[in-house]
C-alpha atoms as a PDB file:
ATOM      1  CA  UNK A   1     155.192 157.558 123.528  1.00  0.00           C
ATOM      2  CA  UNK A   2     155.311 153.718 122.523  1.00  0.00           C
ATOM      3  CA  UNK A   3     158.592 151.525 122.735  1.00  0.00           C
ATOM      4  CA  UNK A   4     158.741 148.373 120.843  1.00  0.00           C
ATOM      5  CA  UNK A   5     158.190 146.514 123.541  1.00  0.00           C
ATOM      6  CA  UNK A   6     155.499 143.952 124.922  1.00  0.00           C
ATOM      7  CA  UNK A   7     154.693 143.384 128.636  1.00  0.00           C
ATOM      8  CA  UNK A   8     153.503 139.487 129.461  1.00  0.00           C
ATOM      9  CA  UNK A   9     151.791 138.698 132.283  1.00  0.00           C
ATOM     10  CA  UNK A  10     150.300 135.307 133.584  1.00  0.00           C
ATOM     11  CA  UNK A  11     147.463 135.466 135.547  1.00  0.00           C
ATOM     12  CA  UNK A  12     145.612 132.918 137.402  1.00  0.00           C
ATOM     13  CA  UNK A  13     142.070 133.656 139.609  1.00  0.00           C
ATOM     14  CA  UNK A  14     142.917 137.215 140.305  1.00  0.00           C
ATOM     15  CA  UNK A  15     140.907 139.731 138.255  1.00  0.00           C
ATOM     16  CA  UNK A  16     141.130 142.752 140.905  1.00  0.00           C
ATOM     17  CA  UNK A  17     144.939 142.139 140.929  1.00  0.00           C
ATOM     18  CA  UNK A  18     145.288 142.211 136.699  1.00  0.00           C
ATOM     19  CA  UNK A  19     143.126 144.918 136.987  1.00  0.00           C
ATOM     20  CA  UNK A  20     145.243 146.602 139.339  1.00  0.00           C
ATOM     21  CA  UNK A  21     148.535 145.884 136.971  1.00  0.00           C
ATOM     22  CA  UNK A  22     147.045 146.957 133.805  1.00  0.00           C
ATOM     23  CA  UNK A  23     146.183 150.158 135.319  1.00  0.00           C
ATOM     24  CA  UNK A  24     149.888 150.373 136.419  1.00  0.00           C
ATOM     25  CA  UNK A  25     151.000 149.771 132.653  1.00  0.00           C
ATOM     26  CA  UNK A  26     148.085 152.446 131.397  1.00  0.00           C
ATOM     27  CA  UNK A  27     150.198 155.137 133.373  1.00  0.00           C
ATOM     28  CA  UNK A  28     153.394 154.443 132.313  1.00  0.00           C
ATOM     29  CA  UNK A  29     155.616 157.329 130.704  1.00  0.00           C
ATOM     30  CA  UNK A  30     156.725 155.081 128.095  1.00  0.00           C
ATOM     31  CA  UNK A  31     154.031 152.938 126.782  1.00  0.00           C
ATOM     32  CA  UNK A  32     154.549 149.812 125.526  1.00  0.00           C
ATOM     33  CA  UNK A  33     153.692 148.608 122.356  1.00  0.00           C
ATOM     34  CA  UNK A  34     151.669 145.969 123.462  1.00  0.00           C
ATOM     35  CA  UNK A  35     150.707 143.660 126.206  1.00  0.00           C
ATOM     36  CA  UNK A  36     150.610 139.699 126.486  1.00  0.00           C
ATOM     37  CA  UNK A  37     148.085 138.372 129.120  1.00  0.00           C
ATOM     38  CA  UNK A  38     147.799 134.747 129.503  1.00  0.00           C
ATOM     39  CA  UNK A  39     144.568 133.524 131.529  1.00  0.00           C
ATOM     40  CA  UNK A  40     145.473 130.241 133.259  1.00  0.00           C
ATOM     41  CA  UNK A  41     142.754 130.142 134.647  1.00  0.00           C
ATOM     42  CA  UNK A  42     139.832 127.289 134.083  1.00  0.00           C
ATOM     43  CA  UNK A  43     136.764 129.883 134.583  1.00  0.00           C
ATOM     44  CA  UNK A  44     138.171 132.690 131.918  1.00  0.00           C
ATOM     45  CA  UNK A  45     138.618 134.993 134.951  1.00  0.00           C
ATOM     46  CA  UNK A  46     140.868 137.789 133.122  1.00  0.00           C
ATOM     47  CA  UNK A  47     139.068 137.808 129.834  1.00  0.00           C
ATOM     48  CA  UNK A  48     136.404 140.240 130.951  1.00  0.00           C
ATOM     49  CA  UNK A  49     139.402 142.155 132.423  1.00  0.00           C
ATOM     50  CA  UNK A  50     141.958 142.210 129.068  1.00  0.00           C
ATOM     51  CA  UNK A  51     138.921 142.792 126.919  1.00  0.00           C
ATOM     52  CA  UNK A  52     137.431 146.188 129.099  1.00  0.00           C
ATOM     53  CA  UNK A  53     137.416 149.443 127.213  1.00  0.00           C
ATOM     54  CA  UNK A  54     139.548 150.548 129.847  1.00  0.00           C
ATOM     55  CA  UNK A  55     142.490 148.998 128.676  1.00  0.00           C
ATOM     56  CA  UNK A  56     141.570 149.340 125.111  1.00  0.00           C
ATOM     57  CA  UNK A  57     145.345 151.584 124.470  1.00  0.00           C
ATOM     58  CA  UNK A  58     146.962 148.823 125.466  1.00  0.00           C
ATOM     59  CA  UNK A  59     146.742 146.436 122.799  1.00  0.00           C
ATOM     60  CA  UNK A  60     146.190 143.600 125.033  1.00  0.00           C
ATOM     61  CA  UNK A  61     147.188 140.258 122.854  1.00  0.00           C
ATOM     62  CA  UNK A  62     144.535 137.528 125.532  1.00  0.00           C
ATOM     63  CA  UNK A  63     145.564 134.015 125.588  1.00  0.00           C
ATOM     64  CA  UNK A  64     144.399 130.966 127.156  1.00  0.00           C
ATOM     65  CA  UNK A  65     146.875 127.826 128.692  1.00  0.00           C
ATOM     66  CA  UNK A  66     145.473 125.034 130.950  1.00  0.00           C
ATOM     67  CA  UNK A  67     149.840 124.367 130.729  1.00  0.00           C
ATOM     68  CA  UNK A  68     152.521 125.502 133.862  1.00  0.00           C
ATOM     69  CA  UNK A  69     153.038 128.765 134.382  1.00  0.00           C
ATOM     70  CA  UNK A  70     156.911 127.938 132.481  1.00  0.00           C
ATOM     71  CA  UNK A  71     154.601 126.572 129.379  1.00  0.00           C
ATOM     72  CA  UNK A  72     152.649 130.063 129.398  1.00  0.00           C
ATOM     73  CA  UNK A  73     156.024 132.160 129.572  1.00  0.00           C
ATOM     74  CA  UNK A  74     157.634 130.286 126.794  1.00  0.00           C
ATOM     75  CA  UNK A  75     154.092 130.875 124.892  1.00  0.00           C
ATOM     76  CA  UNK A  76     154.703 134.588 125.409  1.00  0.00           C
ATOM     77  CA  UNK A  77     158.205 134.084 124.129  1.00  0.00           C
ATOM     78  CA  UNK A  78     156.450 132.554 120.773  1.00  0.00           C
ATOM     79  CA  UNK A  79     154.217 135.466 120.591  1.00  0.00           C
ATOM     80  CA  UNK A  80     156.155 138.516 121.172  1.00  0.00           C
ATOM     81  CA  UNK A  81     157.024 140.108 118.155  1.00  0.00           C
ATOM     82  CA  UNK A  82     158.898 142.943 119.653  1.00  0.00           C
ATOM     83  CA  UNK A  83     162.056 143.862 120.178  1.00  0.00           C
ATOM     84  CA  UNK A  84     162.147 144.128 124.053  1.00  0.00           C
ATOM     85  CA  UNK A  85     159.687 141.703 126.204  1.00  0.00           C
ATOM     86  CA  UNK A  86     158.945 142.429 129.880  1.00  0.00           C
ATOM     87  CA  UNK A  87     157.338 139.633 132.588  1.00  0.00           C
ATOM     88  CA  UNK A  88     155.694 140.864 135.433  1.00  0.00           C
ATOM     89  CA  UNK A  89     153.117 139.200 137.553  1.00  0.00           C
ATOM     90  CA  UNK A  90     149.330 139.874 137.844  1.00  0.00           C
ATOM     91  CA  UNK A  91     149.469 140.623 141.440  1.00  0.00           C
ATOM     92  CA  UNK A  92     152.123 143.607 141.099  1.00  0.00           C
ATOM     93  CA  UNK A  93     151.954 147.139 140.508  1.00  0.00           C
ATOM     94  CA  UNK A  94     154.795 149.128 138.534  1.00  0.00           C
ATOM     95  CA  UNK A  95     156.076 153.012 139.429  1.00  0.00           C
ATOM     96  CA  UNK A  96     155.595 155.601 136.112  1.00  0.00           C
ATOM     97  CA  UNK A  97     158.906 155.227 135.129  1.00  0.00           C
ATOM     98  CA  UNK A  98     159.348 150.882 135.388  1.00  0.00           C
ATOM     99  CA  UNK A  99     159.638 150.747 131.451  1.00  0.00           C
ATOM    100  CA  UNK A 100     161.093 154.209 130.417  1.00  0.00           C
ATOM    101  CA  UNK A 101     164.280 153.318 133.239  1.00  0.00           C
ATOM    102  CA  UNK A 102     164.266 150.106 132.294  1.00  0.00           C
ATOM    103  CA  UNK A 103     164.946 150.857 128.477  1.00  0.00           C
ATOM    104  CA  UNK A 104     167.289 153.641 129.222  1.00  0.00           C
ATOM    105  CA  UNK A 105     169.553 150.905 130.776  1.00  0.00           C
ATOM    106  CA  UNK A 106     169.266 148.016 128.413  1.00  0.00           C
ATOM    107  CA  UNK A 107     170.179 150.171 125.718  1.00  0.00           C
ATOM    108  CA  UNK A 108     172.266 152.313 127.325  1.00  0.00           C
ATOM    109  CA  UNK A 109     174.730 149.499 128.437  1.00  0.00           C
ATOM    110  CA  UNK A 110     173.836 147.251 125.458  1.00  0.00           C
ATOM    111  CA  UNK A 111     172.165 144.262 127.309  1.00  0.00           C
ATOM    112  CA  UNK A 112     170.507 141.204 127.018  1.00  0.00           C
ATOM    113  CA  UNK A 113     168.394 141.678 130.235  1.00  0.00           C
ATOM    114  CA  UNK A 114     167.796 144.182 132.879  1.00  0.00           C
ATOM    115  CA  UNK A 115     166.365 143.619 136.268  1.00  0.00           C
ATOM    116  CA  UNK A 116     164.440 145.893 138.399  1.00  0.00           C
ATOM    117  CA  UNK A 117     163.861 146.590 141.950  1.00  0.00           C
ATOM    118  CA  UNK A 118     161.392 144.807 143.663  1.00  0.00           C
ATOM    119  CA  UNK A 119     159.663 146.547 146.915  1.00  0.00           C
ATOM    120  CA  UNK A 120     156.660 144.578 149.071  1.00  0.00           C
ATOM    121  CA  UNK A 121     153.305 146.245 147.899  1.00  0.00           C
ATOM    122  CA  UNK A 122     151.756 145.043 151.388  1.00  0.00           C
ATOM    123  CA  UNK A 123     154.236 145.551 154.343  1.00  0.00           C
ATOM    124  CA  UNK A 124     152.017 146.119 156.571  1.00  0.00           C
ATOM    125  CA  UNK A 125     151.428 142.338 156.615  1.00  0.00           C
ATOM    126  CA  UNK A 126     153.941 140.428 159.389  1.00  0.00           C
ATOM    127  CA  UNK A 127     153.618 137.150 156.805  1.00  0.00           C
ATOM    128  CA  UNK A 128     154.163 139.147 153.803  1.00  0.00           C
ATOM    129  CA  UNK A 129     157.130 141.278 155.042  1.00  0.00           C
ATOM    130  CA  UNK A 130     158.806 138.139 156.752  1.00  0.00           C
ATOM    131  CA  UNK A 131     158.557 136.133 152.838  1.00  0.00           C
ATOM    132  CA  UNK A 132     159.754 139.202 150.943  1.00  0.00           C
ATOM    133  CA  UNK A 133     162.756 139.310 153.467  1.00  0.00           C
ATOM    134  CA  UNK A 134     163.503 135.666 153.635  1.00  0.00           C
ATOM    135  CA  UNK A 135     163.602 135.756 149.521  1.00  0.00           C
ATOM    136  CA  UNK A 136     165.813 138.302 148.988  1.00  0.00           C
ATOM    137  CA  UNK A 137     168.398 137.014 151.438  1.00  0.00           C
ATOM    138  CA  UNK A 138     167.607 133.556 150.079  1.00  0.00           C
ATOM    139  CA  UNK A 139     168.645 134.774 146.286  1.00  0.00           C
ATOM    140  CA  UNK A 140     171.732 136.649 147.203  1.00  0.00           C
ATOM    141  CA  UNK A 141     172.996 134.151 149.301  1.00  0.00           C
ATOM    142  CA  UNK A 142     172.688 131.358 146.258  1.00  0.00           C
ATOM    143  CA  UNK A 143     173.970 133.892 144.168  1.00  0.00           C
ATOM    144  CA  UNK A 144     170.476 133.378 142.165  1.00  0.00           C
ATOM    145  CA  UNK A 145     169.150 137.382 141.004  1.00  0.00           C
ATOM    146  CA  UNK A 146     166.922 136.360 138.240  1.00  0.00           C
ATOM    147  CA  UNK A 147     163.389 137.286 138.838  1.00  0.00           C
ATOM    148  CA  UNK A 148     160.255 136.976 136.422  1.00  0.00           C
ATOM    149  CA  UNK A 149     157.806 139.119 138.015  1.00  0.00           C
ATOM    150  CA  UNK A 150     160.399 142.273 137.431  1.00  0.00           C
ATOM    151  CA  UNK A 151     162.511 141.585 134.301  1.00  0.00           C
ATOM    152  CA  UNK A 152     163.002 143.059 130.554  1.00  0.00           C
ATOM    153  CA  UNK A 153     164.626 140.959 127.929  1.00  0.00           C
ATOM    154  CA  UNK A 154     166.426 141.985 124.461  1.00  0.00           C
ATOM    155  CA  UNK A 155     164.177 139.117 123.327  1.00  0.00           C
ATOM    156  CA  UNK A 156     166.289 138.579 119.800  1.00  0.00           C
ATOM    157  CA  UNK A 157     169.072 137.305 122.953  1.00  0.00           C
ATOM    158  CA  UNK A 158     167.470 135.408 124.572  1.00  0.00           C
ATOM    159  CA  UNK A 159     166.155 133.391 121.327  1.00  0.00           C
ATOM    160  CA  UNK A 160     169.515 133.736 119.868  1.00  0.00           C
ATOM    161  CA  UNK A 161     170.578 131.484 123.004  1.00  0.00           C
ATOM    162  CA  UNK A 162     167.331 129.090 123.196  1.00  0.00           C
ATOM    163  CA  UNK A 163     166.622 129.729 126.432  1.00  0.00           C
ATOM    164  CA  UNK A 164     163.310 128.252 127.575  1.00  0.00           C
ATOM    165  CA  UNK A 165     161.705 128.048 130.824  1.00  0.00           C
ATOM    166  CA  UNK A 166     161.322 125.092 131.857  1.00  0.00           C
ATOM    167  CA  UNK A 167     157.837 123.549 131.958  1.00  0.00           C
ATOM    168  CA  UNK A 168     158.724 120.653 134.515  1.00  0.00           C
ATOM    169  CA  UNK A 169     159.853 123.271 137.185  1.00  0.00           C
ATOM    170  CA  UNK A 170     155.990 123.530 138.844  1.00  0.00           C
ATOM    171  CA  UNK A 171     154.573 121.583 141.955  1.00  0.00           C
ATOM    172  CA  UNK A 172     150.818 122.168 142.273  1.00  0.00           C
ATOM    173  CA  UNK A 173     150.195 126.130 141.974  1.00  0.00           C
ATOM    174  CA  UNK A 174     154.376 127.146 142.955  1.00  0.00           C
ATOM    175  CA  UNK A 175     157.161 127.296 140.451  1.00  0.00           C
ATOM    176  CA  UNK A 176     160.808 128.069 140.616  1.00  0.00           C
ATOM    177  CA  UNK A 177     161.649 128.162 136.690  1.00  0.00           C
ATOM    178  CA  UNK A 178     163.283 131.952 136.834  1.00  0.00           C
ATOM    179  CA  UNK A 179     166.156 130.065 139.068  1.00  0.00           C
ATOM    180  CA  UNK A 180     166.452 127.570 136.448  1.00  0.00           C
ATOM    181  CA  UNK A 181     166.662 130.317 133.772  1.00  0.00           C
ATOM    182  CA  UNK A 182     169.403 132.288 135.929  1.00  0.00           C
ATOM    183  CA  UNK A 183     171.427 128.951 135.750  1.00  0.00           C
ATOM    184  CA  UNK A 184     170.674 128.933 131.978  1.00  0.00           C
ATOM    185  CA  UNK A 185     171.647 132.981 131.625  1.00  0.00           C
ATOM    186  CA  UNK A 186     174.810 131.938 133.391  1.00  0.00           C
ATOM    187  CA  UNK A 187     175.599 129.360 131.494  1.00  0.00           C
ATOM    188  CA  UNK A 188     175.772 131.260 128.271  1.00  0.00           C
ATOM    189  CA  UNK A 189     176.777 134.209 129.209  1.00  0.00           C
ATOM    190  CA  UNK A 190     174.216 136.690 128.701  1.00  0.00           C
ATOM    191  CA  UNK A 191     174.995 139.910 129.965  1.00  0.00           C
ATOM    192  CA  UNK A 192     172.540 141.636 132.141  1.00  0.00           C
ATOM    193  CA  UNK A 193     172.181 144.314 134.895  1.00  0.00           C
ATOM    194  CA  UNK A 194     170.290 145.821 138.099  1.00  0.00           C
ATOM    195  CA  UNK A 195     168.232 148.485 137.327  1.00  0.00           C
ATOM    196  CA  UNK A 196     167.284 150.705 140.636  1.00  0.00           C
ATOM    197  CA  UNK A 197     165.041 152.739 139.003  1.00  0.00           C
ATOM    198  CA  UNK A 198     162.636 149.915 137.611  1.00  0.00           C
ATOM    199  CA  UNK A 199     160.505 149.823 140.502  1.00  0.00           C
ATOM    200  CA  UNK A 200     157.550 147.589 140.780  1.00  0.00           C
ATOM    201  CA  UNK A 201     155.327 146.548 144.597  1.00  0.00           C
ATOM    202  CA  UNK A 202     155.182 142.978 144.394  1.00  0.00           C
ATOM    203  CA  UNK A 203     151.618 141.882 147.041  1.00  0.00           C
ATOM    204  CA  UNK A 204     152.968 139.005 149.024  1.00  0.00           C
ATOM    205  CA  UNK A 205     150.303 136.586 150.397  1.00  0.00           C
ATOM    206  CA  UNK A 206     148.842 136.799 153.773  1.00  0.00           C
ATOM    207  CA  UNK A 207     146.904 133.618 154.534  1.00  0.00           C
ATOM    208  CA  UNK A 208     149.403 131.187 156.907  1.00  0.00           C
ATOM    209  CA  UNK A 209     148.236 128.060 155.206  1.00  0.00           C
ATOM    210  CA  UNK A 210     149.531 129.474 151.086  1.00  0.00           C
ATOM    211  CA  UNK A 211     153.024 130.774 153.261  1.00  0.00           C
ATOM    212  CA  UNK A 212     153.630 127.319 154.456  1.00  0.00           C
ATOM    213  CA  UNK A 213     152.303 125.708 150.624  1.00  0.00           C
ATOM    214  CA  UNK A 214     154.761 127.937 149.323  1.00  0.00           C
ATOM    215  CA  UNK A 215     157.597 127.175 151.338  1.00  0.00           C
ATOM    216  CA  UNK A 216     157.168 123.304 150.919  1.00  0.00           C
ATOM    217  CA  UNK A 217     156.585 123.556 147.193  1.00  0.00           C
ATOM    218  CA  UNK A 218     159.582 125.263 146.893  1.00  0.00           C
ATOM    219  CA  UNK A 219     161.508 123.397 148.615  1.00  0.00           C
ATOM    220  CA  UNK A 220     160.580 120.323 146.486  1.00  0.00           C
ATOM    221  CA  UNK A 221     161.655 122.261 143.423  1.00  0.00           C
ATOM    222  CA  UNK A 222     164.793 123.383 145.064  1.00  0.00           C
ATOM    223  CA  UNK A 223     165.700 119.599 145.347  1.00  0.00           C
ATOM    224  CA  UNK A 224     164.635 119.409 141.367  1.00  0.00           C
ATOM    225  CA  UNK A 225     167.312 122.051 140.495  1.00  0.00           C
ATOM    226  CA  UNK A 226     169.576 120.276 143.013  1.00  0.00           C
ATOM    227  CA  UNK A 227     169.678 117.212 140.652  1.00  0.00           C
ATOM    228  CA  UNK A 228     169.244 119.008 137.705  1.00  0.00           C
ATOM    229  CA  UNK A 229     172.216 121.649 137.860  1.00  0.00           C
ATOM    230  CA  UNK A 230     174.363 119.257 140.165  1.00  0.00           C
ATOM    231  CA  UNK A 231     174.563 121.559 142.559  1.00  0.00           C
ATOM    232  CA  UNK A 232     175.429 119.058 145.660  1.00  0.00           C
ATOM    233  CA  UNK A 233     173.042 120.413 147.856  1.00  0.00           C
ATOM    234  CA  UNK A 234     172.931 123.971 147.313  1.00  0.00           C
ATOM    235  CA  UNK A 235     169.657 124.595 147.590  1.00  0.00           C
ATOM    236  CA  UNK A 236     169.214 122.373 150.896  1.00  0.00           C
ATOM    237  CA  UNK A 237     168.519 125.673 152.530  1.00  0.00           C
ATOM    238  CA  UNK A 238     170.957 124.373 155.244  1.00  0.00           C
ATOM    239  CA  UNK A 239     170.605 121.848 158.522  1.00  0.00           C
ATOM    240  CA  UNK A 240     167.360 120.493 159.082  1.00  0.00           C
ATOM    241  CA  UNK A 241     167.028 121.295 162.247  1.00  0.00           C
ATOM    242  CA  UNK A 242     163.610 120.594 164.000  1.00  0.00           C
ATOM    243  CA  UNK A 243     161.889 124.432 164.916  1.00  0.00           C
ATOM    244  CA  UNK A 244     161.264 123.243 168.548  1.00  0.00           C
ATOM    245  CA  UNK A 245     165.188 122.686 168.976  1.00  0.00           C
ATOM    246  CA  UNK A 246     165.775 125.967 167.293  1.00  0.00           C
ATOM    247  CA  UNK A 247     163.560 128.015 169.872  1.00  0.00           C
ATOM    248  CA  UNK A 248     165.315 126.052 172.453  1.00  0.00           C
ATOM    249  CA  UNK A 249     168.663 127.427 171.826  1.00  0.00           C
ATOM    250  CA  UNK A 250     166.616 130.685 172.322  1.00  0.00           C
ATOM    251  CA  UNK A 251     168.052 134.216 172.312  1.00  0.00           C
ATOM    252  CA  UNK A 252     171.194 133.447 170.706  1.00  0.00           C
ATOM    253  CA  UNK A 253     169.545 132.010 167.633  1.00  0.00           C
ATOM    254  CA  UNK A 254     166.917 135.410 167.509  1.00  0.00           C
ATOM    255  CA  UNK A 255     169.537 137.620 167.650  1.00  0.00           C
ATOM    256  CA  UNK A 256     171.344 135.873 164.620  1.00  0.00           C
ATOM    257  CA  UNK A 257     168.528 135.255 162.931  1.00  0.00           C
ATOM    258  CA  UNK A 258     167.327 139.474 162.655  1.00  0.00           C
ATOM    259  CA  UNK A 259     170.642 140.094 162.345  1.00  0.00           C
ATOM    260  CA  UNK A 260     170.793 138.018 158.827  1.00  0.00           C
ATOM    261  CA  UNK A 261     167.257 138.980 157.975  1.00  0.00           C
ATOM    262  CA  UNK A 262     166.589 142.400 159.264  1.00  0.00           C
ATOM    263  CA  UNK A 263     163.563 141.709 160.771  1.00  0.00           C
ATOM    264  CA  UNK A 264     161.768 141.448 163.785  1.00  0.00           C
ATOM    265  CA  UNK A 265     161.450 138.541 166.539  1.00  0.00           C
ATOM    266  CA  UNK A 266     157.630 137.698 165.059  1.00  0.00           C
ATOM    267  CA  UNK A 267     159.108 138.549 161.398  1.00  0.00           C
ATOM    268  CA  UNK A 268     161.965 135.872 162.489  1.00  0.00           C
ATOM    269  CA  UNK A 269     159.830 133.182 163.820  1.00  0.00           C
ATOM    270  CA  UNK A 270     158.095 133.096 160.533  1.00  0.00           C
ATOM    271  CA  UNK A 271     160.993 132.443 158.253  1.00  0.00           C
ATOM    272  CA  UNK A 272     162.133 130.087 160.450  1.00  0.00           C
ATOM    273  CA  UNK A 273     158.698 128.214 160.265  1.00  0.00           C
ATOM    274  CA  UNK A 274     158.819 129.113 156.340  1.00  0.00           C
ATOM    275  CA  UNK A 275     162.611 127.509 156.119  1.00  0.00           C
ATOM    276  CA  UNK A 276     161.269 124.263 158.058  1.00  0.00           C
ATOM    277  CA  UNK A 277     158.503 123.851 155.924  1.00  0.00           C
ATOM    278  CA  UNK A 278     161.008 124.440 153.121  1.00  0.00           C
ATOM    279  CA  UNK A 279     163.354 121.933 154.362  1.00  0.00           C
ATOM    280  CA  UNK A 280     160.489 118.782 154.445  1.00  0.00           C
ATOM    281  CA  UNK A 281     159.517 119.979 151.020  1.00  0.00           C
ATOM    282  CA  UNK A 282     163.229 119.461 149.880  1.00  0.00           C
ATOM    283  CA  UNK A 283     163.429 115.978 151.895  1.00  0.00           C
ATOM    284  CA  UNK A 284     160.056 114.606 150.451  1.00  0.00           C
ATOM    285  CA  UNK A 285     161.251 115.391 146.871  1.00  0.00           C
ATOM    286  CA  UNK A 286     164.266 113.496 148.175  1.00  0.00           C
ATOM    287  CA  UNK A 287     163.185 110.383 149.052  1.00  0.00           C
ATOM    288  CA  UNK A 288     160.816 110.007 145.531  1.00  0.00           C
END
């Protein structure tokens, strides 16, 4: 059964992973209309992908951008003609029921947005379970829930209030524009809820050097949104405390530290390495 909905994803260099997702969306108990993919990608990587006969059902509207990965969201704003518009990222996989439970809610309730439940596809992974841990504590303790790989829109809403993502949020491959649209959500209002039952397994990376990247990158945008929203240091992620000085302190600091995060000693070690790598991100950014 279709909804009149459309599913957008941007994808970048991962054809297995799109592959992967699509198949996700072909088994859903509520289809969607349609589906928006958006190849970033310089060698064409997911056209062979969106234009299979495997996917043929799902309508798939393919796109190219050489913009952000903000500019190819708000193009998927433009293009959606549907009443409902879902983002989810190439590298995730949704449950059965990830649309069907997320409709029942938004209209259920009446919203403007509904946000699902995001589990780590990969756990097994001591890099990937430490950076799924460290973001979710990260986002409730900023108060920040928005989240673009795992979100449906009443898009007429969200047009209503010209909300954009913005296209400056991006340093080299990272971006941080869903915590500049929660700001914007919050700032007019829109009404939205957690959805438990829109599950999707979001595959976190496992290669040290793109968990450090990350971390630095997004520290650098943290400052951005720092300056942008006034936010006096918000996003500082804290004292910059050198990692050698931390391990120093020893026990004390582990035991805190699993406490906050829930994870183990190794688990703990690499958020802290994550948060320092954060931190110079955020004071680099400073200083330009």
């Amino acid at each position: 059964m279709r909804s009149d909905t459309a599913i957008a994803i941007i994808t970048k260099n991962r054809p297995a992973e799109l592959r992967r997702c699509l198949q996700s969306i072909l088994h859903q108990t509520k289809q969607p209309n349609s589906v928006i993919v958006i190849d970033n990608d310089t060698s064409i990587s997911a056209r062979k992908i969106a234009k299979s006969k495997d996917f043929v059902s799902l309508k798939i509207n393919y796109h190219r951008s050489r913009g952000s990965v903000p500019t190819c969201r708000n193009l998927a704003l433009r293009l959606s003609k549907n009443k409902y518009l879902g983002f989810v990222d190439d590298d995730c996989v949704l449950d059965h029921n990830w649309l069907a439970n997320g409709l029942e809610l938004i209209k259920q309730k009446k919203l403007d947005y509904v946000l699902g439940k995001t589990e780590l596809f990969n756990p097994q992974s001591l890099l990937a379970k430490a950076q799924h841990q460290r973001d979710a504590y990260w986002k409730k303790y900023n108060g920040l829930l928005f989240d673009t790989k795992n979100v449906l829109f009443d898009l007429a809403q969200i047009k209503k209030a010209n909300l954009r993502f913005d296209e400056s949020c991006q340093s080299s491959f990272y971006d941080s524009a869903d915590f500049d649209f929660d700001f914007q959500v919050q700032k007019n209002k829109l009404k939205g809820a957690n959805c438990p039952g829109m599950i999707l397994h979001h595959q976190e990376t496992t290669n040290l050097r793109r968990f450090l990247n990350r971390a630095y990158h997004r520290g650098k945008l943290a400052h951005y949104l720092d300056r942008k929203w006034q936010l006096q240091g918000k996003l500082s992620g804290g004292r910059d405390a050198m990692l050698l000085w931390w391990l120093a302190r020893g026990g004390k600091n582990f035991a805190r530290a699993k406490k906050q995060y829930h994870t183990t000693t190794l688990q703990t070690l690499a958020i802290r390495l994550f948060d320092r790598y954060y931190a110079l991100g955020y004071n680099a950014y400073a200083k330009n």
